[in-house]
Protein backbone atom coordinates (compact mmCIF):
# COMPACT_ATOMS: atom_id res chain seq x y z
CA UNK A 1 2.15 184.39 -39.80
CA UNK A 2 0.18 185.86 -42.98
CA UNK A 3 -1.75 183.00 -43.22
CA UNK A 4 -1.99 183.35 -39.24
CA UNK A 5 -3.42 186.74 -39.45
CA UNK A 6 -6.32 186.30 -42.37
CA UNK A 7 -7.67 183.37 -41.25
CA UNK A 8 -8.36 184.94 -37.81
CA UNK A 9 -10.18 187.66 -40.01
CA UNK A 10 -12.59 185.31 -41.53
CA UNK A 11 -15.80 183.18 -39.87
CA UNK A 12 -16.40 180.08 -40.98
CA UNK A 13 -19.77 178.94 -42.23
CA UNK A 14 -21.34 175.84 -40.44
CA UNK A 15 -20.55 173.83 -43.40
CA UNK A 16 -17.05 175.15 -43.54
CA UNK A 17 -16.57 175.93 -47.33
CA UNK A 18 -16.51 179.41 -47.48
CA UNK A 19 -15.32 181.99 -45.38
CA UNK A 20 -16.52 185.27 -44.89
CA UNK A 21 -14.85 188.44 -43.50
CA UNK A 22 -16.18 189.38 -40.44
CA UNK A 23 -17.14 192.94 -41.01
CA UNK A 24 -19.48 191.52 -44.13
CA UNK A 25 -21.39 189.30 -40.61
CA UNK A 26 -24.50 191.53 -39.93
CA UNK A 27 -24.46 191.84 -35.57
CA UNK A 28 -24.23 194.66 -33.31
CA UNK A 29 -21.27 192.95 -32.12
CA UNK A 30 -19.91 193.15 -35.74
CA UNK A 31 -21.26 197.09 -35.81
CA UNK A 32 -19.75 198.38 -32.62
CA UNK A 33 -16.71 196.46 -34.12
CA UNK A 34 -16.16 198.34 -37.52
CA UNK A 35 -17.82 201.81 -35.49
CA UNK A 36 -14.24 201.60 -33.38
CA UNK A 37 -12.51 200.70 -36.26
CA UNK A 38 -13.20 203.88 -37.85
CA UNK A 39 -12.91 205.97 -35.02
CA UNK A 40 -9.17 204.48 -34.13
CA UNK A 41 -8.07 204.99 -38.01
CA UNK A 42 -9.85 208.70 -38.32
CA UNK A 43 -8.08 209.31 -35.05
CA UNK A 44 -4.01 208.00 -36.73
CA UNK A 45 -4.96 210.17 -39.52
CA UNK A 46 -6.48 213.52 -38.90
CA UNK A 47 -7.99 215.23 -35.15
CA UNK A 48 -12.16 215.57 -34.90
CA UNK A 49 -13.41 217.30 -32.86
CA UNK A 50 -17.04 216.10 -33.35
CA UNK A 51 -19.26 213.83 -31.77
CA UNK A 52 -19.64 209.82 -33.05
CA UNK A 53 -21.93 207.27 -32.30
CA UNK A 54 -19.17 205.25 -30.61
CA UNK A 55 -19.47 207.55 -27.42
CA UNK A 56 -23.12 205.56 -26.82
CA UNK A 57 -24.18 202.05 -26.94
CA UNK A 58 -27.57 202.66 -26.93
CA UNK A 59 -28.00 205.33 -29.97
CA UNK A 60 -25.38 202.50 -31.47
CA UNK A 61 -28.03 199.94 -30.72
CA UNK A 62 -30.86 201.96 -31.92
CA UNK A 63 -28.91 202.91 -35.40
CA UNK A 64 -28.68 198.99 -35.74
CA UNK A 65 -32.31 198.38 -35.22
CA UNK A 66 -33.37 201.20 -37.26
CA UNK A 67 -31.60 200.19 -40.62
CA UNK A 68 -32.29 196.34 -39.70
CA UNK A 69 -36.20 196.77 -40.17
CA UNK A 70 -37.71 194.92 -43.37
CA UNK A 71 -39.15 198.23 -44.73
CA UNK A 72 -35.99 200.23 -44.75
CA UNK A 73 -34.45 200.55 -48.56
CA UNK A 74 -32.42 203.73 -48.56
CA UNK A 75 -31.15 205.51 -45.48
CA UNK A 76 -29.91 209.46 -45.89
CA UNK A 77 -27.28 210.95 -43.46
CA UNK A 78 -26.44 213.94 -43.14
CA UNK A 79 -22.68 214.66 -41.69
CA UNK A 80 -20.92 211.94 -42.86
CA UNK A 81 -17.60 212.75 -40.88
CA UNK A 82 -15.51 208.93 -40.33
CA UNK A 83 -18.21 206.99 -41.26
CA UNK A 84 -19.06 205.60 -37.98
CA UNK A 85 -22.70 205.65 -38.17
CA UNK A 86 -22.65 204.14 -42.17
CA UNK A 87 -20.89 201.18 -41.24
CA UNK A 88 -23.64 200.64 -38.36
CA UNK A 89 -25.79 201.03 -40.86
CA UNK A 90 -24.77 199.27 -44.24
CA UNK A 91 -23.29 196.10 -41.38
CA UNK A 92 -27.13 196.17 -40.09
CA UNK A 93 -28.77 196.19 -43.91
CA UNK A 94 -26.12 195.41 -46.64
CA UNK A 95 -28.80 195.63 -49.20
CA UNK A 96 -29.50 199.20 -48.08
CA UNK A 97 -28.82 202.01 -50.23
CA UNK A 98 -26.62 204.74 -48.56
CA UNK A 99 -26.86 208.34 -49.44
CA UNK A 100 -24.36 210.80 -47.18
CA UNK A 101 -24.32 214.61 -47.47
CA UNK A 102 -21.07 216.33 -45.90
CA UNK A 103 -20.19 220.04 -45.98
């Protein structure tokens, strides 16, 4: 059942010789994905009150775009909360450097 679980955590490349987790797949798809994520396990483990970018497909869309564009090297947030709108980010440019403020 282990073995059962990971492998339906991985995607297969076309050649099918390495596997990579899904969250490390750059898509909107993938985004949204890990965005939920975070908002079901910040929900198990503490109540916020505060807006995410979960509650809107199209700011989620527009994050992804955003951070996906060739020029864009660092991004800066401010209000880091769950890190919803990070993992839309960093899943749209992995090679982006992240800085978050939170108070």
């Amino acid at each position: 059942m282990l073995r059962l679980l990971l492998a339906s955590s991985l995607v297969w490349t076309s050649a099918g010789a390495e596997a990579t987790p899904w969250w490390q797949v750059s898509s909107k798809d993938n985004a949204k994905s890990l965005a939920l994520w975070f908002d079901r396990e910040s929900r198990r483990y503490f109540v916020y009150r505060e807006g995410h970018i979960t509650s809107s497909q199209k700011a989620l869309e527009m994050y992804f775009e955003i951070a996906r564009a060739p020029n864009v090297k660092t991004i800066c947030e401010v209000g880091f909360n769950a890190g919803h709108s990070a993992a839309i980010w960093l899943n749209a440019n992995p090679s982006a450097h992240l800085v978050s403020f939170d108070l």
